[in-house]
C-alpha atoms as a PDB file:
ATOM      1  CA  UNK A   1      21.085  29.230 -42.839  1.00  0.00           C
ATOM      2  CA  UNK A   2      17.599  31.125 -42.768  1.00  0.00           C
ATOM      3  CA  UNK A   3      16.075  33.314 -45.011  1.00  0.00           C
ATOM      4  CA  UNK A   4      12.799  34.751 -44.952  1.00  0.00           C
ATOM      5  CA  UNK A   5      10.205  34.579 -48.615  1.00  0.00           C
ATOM      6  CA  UNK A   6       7.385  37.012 -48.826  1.00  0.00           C
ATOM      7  CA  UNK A   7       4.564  34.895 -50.763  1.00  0.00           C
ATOM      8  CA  UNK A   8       0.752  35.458 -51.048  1.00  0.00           C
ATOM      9  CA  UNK A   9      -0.314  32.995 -48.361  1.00  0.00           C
ATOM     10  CA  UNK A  10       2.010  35.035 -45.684  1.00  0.00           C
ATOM     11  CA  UNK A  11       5.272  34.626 -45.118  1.00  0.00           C
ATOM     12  CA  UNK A  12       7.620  31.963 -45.008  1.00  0.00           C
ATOM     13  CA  UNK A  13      10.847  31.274 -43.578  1.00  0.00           C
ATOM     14  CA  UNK A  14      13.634  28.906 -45.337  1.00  0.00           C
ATOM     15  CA  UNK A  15      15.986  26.968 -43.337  1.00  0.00           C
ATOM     16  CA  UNK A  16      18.434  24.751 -44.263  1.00  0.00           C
ATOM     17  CA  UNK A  17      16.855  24.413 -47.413  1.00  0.00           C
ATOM     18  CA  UNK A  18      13.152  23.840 -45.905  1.00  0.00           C
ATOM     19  CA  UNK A  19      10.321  25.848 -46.584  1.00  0.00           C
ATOM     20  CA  UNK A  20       8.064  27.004 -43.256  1.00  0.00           C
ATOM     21  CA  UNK A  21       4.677  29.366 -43.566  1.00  0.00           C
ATOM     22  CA  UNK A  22       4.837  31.632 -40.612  1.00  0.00           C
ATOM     23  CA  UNK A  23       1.532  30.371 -39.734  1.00  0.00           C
ATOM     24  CA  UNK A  24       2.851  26.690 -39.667  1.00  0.00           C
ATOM     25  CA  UNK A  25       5.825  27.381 -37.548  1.00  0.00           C
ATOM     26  CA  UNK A  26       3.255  30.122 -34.626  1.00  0.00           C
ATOM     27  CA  UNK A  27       1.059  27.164 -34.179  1.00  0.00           C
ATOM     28  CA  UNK A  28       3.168  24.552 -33.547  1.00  0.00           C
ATOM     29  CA  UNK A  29       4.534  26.981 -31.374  1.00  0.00           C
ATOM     30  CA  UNK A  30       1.119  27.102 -29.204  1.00  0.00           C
ATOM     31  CA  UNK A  31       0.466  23.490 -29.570  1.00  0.00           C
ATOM     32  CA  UNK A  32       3.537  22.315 -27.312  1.00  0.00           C
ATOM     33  CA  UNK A  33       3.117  25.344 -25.216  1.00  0.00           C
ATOM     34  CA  UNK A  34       1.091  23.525 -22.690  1.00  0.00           C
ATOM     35  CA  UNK A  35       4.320  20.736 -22.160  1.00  0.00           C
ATOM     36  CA  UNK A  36       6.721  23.352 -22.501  1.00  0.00           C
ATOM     37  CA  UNK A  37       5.130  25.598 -19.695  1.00  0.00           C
ATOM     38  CA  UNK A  38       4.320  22.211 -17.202  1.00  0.00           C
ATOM     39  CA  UNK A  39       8.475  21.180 -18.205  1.00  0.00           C
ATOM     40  CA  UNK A  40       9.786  24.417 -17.044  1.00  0.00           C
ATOM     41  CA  UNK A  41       7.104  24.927 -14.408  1.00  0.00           C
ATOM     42  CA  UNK A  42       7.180  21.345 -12.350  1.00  0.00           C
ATOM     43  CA  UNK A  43      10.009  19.897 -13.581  1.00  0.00           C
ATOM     44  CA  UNK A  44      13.154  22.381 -14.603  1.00  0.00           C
ATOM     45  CA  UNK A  45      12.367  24.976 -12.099  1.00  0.00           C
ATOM     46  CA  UNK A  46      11.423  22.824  -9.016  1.00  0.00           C
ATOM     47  CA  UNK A  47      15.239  21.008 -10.323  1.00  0.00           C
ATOM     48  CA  UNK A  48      17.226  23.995  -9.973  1.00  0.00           C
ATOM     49  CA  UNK A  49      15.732  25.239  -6.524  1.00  0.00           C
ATOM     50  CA  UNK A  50      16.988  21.513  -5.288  1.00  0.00           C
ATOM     51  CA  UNK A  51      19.942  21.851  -6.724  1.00  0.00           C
ATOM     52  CA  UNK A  52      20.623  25.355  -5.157  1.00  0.00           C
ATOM     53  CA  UNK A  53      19.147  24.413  -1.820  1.00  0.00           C
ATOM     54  CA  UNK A  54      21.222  21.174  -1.634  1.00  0.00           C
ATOM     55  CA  UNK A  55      24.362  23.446  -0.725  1.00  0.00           C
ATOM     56  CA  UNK A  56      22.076  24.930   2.596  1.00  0.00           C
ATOM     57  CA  UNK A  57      21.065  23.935   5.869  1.00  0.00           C
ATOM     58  CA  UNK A  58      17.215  25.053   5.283  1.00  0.00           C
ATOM     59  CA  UNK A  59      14.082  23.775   7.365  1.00  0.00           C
ATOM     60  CA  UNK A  60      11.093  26.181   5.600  1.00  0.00           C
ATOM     61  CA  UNK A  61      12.106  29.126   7.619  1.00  0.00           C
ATOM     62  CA  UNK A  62      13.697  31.772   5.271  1.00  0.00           C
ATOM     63  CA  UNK A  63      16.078  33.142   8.805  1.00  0.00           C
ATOM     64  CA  UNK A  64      17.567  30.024   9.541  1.00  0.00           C
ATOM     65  CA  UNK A  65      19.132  29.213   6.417  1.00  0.00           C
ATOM     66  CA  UNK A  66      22.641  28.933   6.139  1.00  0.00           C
ATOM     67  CA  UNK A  67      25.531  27.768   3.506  1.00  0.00           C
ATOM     68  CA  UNK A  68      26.984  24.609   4.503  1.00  0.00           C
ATOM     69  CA  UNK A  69      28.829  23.763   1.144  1.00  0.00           C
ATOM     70  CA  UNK A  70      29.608  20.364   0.983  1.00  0.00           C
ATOM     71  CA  UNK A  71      28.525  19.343   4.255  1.00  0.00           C
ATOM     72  CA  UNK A  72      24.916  17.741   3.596  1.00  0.00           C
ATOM     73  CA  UNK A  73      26.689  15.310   0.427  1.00  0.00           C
ATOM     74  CA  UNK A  74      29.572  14.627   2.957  1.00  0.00           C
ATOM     75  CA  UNK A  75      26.738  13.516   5.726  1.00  0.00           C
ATOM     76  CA  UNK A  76      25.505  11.533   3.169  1.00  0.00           C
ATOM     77  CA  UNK A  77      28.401   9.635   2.160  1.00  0.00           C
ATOM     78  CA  UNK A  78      29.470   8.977   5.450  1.00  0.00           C
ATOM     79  CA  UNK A  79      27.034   9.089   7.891  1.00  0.00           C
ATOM     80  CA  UNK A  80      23.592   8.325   6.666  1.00  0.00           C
ATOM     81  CA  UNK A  81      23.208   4.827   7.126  1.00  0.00           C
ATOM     82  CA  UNK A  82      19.701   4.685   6.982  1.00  0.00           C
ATOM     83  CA  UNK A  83      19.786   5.898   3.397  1.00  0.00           C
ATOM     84  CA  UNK A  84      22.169   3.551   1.589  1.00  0.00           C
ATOM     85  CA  UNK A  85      19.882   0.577   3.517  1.00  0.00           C
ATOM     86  CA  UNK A  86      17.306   2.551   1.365  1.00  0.00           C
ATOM     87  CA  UNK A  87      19.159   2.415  -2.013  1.00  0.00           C
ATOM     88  CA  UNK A  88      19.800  -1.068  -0.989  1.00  0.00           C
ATOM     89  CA  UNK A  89      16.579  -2.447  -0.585  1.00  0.00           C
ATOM     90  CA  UNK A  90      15.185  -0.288  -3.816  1.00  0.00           C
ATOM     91  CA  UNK A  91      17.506  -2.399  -5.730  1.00  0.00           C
ATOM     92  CA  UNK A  92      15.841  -5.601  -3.961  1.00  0.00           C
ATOM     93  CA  UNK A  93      12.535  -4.306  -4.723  1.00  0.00           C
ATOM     94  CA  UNK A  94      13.875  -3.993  -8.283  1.00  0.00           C
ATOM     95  CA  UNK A  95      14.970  -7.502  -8.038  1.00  0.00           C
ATOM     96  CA  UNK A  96      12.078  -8.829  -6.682  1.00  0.00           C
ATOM     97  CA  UNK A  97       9.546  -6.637  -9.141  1.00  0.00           C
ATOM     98  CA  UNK A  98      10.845  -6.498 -12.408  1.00  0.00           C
ATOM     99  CA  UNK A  99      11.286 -10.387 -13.007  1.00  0.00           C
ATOM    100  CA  UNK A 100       7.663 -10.732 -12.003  1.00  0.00           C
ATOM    101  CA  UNK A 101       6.106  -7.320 -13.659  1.00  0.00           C
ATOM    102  CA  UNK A 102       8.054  -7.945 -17.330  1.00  0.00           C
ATOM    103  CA  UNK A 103       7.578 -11.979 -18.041  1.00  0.00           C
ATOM    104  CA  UNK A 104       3.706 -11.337 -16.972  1.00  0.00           C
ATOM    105  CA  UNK A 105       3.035  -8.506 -19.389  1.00  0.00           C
ATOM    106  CA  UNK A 106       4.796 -10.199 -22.561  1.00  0.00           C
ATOM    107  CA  UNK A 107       3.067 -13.519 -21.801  1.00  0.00           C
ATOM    108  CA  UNK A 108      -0.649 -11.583 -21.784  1.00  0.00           C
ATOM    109  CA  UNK A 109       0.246  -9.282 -24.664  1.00  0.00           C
ATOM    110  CA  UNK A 110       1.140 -12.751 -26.756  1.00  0.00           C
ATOM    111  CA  UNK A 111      -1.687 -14.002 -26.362  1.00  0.00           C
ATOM    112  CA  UNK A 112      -3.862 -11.164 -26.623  1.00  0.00           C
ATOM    113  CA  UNK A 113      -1.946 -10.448 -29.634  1.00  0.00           C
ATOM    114  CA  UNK A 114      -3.929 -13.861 -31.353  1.00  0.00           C
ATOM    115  CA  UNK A 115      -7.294 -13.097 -32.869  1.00  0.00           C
ATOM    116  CA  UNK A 116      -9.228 -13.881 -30.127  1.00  0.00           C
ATOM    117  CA  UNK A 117     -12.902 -13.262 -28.704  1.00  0.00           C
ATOM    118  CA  UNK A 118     -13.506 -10.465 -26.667  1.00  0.00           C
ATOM    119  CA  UNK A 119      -9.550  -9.019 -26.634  1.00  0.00           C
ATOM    120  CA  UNK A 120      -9.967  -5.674 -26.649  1.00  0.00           C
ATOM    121  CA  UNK A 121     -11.855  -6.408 -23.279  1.00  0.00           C
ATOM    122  CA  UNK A 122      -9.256  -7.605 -21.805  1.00  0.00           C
ATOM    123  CA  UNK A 123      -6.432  -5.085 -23.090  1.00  0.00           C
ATOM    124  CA  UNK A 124      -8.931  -2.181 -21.730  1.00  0.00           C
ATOM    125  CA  UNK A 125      -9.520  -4.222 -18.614  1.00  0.00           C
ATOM    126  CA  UNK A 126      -5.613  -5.085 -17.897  1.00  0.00           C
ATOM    127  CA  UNK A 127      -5.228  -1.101 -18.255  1.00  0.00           C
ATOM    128  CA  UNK A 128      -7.672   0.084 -15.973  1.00  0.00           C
ATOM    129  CA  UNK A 129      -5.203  -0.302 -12.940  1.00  0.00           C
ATOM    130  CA  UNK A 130      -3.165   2.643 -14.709  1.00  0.00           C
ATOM    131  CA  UNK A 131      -5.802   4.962 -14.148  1.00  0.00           C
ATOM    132  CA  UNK A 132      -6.973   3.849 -10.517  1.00  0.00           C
ATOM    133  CA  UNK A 133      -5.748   5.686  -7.903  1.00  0.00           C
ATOM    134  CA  UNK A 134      -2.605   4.468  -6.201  1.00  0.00           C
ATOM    135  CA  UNK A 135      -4.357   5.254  -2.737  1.00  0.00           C
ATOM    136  CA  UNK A 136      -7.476   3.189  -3.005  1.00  0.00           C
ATOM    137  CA  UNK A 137      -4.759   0.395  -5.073  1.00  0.00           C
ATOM    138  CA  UNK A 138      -2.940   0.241  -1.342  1.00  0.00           C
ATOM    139  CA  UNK A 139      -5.774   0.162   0.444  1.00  0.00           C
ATOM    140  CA  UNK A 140      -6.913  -2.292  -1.068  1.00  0.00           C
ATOM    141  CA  UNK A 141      -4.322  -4.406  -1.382  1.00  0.00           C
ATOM    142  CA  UNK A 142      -3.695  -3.588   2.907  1.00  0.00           C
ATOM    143  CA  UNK A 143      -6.733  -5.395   3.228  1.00  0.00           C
ATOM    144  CA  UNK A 144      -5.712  -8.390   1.258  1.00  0.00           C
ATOM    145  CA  UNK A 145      -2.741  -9.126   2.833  1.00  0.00           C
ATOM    146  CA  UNK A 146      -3.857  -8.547   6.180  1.00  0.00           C
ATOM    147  CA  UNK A 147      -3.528 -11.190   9.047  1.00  0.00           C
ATOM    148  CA  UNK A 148      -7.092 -11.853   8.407  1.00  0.00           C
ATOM    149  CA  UNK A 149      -7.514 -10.855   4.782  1.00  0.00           C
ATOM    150  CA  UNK A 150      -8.076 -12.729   1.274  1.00  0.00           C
ATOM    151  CA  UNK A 151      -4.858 -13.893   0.365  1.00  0.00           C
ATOM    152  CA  UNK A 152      -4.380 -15.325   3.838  1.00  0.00           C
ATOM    153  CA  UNK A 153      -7.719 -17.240   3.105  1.00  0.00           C
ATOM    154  CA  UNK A 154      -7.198 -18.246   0.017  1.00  0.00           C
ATOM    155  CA  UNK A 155      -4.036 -20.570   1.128  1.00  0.00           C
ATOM    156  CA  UNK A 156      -5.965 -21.354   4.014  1.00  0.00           C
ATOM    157  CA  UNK A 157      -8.560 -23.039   2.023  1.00  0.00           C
ATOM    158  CA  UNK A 158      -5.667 -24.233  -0.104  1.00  0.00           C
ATOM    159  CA  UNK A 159      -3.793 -26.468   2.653  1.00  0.00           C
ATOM    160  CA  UNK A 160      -0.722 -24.450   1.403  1.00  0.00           C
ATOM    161  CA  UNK A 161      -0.635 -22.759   4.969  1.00  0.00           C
ATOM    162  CA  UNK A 162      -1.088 -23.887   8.506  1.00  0.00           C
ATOM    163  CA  UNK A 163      -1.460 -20.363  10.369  1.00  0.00           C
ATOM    164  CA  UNK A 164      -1.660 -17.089   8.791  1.00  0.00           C
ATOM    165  CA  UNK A 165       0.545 -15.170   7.593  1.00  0.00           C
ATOM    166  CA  UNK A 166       1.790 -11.643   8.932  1.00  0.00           C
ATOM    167  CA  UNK A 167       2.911 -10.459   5.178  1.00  0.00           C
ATOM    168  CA  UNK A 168       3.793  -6.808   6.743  1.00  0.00           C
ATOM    169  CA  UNK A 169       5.821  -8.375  10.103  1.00  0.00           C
ATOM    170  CA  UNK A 170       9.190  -9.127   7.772  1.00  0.00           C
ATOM    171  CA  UNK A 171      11.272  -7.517   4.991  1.00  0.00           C
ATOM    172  CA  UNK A 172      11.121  -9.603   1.842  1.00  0.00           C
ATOM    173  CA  UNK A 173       7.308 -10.628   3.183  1.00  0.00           C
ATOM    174  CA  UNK A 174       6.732  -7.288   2.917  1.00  0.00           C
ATOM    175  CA  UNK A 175       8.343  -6.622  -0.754  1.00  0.00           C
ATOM    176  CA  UNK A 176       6.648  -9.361  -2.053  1.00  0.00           C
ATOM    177  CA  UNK A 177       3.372  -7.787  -1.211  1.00  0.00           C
ATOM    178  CA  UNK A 178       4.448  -4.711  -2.133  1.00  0.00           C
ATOM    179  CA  UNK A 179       5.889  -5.876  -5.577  1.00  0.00           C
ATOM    180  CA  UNK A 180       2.740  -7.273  -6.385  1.00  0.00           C
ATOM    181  CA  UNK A 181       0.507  -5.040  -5.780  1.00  0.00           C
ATOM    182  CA  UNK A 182       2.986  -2.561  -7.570  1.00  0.00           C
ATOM    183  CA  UNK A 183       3.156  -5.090 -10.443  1.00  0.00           C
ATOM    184  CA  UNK A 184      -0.458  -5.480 -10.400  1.00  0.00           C
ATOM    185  CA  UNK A 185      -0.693  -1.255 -10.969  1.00  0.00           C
ATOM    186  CA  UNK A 186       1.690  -0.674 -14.164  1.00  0.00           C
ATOM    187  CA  UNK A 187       1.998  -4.179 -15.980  1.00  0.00           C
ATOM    188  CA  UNK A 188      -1.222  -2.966 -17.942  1.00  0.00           C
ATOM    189  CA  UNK A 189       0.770  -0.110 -20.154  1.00  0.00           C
ATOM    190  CA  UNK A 190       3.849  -2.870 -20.404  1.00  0.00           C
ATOM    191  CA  UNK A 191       1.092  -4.829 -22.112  1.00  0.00           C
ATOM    192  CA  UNK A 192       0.326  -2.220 -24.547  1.00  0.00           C
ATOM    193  CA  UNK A 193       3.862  -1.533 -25.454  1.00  0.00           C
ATOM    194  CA  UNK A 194       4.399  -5.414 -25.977  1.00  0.00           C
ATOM    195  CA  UNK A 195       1.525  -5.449 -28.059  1.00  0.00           C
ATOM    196  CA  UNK A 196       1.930  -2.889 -30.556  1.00  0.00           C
ATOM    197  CA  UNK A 197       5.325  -4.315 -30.857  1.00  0.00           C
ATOM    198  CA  UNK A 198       3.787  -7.833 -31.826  1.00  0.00           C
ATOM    199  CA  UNK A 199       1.089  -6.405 -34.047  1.00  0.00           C
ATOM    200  CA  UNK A 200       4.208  -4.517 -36.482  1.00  0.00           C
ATOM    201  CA  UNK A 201       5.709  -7.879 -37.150  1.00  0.00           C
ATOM    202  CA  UNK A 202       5.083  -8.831 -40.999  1.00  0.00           C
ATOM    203  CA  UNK A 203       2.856 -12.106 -41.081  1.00  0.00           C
ATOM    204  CA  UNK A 204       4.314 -13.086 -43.961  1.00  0.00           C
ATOM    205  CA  UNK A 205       7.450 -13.791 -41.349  1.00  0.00           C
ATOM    206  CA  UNK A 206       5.063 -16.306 -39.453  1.00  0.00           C
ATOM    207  CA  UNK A 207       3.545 -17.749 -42.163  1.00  0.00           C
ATOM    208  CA  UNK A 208       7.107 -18.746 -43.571  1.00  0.00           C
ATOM    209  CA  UNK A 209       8.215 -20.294 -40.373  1.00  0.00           C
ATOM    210  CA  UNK A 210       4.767 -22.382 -40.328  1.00  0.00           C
ATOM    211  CA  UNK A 211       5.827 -23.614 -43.225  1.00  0.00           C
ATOM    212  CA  UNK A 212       9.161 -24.979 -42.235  1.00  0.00           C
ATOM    213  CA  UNK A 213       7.672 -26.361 -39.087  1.00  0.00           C
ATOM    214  CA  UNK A 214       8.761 -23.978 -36.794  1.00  0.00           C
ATOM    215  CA  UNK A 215       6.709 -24.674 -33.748  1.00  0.00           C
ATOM    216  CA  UNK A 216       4.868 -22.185 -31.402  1.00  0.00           C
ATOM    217  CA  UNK A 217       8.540 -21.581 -28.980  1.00  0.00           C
ATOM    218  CA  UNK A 218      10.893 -22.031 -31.386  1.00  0.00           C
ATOM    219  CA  UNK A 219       8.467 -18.958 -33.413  1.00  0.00           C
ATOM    220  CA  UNK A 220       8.554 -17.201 -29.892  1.00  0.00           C
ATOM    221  CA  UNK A 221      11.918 -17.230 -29.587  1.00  0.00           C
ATOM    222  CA  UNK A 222      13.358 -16.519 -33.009  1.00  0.00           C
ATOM    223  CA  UNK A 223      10.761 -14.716 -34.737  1.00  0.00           C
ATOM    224  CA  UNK A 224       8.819 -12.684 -31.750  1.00  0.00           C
ATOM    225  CA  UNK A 225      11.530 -11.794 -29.477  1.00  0.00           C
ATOM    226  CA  UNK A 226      14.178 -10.816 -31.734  1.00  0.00           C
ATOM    227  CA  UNK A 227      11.405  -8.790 -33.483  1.00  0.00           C
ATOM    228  CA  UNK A 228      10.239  -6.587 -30.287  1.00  0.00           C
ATOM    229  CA  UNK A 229      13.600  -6.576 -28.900  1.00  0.00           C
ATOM    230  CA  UNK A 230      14.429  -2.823 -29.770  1.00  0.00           C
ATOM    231  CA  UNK A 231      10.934  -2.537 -28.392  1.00  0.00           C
ATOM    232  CA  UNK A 232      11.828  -4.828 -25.621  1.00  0.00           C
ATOM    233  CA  UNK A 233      14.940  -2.774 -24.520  1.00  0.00           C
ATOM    234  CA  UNK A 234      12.890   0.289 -23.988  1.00  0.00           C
ATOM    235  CA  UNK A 235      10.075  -1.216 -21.426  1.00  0.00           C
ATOM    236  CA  UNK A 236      12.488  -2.420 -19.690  1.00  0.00           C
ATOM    237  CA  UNK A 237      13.934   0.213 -19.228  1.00  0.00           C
ATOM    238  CA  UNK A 238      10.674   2.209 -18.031  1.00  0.00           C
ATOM    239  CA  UNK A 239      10.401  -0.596 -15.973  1.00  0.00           C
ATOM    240  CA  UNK A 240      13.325  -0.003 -14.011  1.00  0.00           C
ATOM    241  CA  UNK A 241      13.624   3.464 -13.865  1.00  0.00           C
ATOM    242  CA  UNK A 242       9.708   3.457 -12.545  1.00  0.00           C
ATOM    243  CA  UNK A 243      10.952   0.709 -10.111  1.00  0.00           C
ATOM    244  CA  UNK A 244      13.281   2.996  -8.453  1.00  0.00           C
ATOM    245  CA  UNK A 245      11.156   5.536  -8.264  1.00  0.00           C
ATOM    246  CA  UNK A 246       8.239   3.787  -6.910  1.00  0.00           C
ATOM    247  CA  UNK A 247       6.869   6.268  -3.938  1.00  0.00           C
ATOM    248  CA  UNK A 248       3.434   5.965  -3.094  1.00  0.00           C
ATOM    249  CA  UNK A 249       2.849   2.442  -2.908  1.00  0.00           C
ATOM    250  CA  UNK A 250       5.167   2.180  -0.080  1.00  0.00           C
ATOM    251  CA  UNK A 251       4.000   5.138   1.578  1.00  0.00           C
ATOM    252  CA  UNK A 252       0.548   3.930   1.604  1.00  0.00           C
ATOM    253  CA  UNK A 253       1.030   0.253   2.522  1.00  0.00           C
ATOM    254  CA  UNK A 254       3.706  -0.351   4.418  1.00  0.00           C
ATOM    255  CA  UNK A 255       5.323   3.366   5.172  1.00  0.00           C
ATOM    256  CA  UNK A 256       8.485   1.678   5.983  1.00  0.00           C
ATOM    257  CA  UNK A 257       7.300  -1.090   8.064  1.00  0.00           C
ATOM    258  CA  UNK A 258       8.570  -3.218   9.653  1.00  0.00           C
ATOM    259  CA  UNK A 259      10.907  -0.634  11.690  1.00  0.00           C
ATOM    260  CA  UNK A 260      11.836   1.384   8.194  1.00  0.00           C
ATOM    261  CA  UNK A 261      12.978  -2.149   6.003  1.00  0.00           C
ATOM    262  CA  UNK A 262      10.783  -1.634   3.398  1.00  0.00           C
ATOM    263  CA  UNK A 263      11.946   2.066   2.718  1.00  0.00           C
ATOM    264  CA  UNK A 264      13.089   2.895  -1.074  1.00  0.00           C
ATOM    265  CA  UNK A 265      15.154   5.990  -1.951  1.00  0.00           C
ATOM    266  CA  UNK A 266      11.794   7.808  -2.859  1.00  0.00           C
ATOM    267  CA  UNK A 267       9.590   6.806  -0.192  1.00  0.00           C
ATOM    268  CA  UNK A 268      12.455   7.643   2.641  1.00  0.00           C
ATOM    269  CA  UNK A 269      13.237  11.010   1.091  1.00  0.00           C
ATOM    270  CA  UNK A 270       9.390  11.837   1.166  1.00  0.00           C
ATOM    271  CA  UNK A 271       8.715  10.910   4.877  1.00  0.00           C
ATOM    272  CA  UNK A 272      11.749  12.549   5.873  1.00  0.00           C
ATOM    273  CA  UNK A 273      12.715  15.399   3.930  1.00  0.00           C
ATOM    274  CA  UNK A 274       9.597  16.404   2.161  1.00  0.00           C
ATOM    275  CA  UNK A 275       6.849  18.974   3.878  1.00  0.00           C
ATOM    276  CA  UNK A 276       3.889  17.925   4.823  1.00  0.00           C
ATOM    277  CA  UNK A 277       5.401  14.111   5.246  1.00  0.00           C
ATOM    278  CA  UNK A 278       8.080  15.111   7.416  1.00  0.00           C
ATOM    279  CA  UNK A 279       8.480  16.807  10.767  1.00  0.00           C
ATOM    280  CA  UNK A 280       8.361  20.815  10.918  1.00  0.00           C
ATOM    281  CA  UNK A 281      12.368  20.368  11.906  1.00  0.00           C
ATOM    282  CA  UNK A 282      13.246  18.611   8.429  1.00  0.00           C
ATOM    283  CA  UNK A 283      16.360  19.896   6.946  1.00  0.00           C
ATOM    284  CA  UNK A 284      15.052  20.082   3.874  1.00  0.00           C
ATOM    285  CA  UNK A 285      18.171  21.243   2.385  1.00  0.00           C
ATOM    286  CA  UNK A 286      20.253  17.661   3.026  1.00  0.00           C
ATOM    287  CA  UNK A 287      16.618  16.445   1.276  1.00  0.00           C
ATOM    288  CA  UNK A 288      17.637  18.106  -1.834  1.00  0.00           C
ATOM    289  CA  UNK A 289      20.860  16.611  -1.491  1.00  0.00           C
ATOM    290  CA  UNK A 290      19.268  13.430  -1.165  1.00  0.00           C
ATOM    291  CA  UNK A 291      17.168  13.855  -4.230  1.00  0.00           C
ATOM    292  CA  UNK A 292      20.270  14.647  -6.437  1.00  0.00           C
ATOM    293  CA  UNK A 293      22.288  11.738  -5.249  1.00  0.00           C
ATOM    294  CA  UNK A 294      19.336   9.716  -5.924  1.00  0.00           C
ATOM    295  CA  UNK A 295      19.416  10.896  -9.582  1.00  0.00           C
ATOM    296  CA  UNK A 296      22.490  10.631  -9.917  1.00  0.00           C
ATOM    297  CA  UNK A 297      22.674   6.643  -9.044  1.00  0.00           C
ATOM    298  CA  UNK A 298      18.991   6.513 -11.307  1.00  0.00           C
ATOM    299  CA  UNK A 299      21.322   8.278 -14.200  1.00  0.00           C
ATOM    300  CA  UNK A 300      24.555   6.009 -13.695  1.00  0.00           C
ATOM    301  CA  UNK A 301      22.057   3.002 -13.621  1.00  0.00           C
ATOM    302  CA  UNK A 302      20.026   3.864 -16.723  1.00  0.00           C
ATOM    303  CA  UNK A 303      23.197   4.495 -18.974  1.00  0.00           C
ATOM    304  CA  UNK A 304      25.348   1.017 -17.410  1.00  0.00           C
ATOM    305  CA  UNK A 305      21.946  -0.085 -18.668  1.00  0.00           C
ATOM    306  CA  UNK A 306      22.050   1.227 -22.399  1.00  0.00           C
ATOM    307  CA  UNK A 307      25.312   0.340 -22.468  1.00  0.00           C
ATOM    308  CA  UNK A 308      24.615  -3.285 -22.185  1.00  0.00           C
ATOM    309  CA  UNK A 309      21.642  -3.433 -23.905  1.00  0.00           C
ATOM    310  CA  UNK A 310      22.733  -1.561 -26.841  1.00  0.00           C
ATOM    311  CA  UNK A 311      22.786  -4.788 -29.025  1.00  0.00           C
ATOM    312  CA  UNK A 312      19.073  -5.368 -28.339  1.00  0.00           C
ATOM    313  CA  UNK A 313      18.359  -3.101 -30.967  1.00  0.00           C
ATOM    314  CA  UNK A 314      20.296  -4.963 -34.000  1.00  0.00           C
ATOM    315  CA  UNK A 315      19.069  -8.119 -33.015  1.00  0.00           C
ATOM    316  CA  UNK A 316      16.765  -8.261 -35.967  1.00  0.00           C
END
């Protein structure tokens, strides 16, 4: 129920038993105007022209559009091939990222968590990669794993290789390069999350378990873990859903090499559907349909995943 007060600072508006100045309630207002605008402007809008476009045969050129219904979903169930090999090898990427990405970042934020020389250092270095560009990142990391780059060099010197390696000539070669360099990218604001988890659990919980001779693992995993574990749930989480929708750094390194293996959901859609990746003949209107399959299988995976994870949050 609302009901409106005249008082001397202005008016004020009562609802559901809480008082708001008009003042209060106008700024507020203007403060979240900025992410309200960018929502509706980049991320609503540009859903619902998909969405409408996914039911038309459209390639950019406003005369040659024409209804198709369900055809471009149909095509996609039964006859792109090249696309489920796509969804397929984004959930290998997953497979062969996340494992490497989440262990890494809760291992650093543990023991950058300890009162230790020179941390913040490190947290701000481990971060940096978040803010790099994702262009110079593959670039970079081309170079690297080049026939005749570092890494190759590196287990030369080692003895742990004979020849060199062609990282980009096979699939999973090729993922593993890609995962770490992807890994290498976004395990700094993992890091973060783990660590302002850590730094909200009471001392007075590890000082007890000193005391009863808990050692360090045991206190990792019965004091820390179950702690962060709501926390915990959520990265992961991110994790995944970021995972699938990793784009540019398979666009810039491998672009689907070797003969379009190492081509996610995102990455496919881009170079073929997308202008300005794709050819001038692109039906961009099975693209859209592409794009809200995709979200579909990103929405089915994220709740299968709440679902299951659901006791992380009680475990404490």
């Amino acid at each position: 129920m609302k009901s409106v007060d005249k008082t001397a600072k202005g008016t004020a508006f009562t609802i559901r038993g809480k008082k708001y100045q008009k003042d209060t309630v106008f700024w507020s207002y203007i403060m979240i105007s900025t992410e309200l605008i960018g929502f509706l402007a980049f991320t609503l809008y540009p859903i619902l022209w998909a969405l409408r476009l996914s039911w038309f045969s459209y390639d950019g050129i406003p005369s040659n559009t024409r209804f198709v219904g369900w055809t471009n979903f149909i095509n996609i169930f039964k006859n792109d091939i090249i696309y489920w090999r796509a969804v397929l090898t984004t959930f290998e990427f997953a497979l062969v990222k996340i494992p490497m990405e989440i262990p890494f970042a809760l291992f650093l934020a543990v023991i950058l968590s300890k009162k230790m020389k020179g941390s913040g250092f490190y947290r701000t270095m481990f971060f940096m990669p978040n803010v790099v560009s994702v262009a110079i990142i593959g670039l970079i990391f081309s170079n690297m794993f080049s026939h005749m780059g570092v890494i190759n060099r590196m287990l030369s010197d080692a003895h742990l290789i004979k020849e060199n390696i062609g990282w980009f000539d096979h699939k999973w070669t090729s993922l593993f390069s890609l995962a770490i360099t992807d890994t290498w990218h976004t395990f700094g604001i993992n890091l973060l999350y783990f660590m302002s988890a850590i730094s909200n659990i009471p001392e007075d919980i590890y000082e007890s378990a000193k005391l009863d001779g808990a050692g360090r693992f045991s206190t990792f995993f019965k004091i820390t873990l179950p702690c962060i574990a709501p926390v915990f749930q959520i990265i992961i989480m991110m994790s995944v859903i970021g995972t699938l929708n990793t784009s540019d750094i398979v666009l810039v390194m491998t672009n689907g090499a070797p003969g379009g293996q190492t081509y996610t959901m995102m990455p496919y859609m881009t170079s073929k559907f997308v202008p300005g990746f794709a050819e001038t003949t692109a039906n961009i209107g099975y693209g859209c349909s592409i794009a809200i399959v995709s979200a579909l299988i990103m929405l089915a995976i994220t709740l299968i995943y709440n679902k299951f994870s659901a006791r992380l949050k009680n475990m404490y």
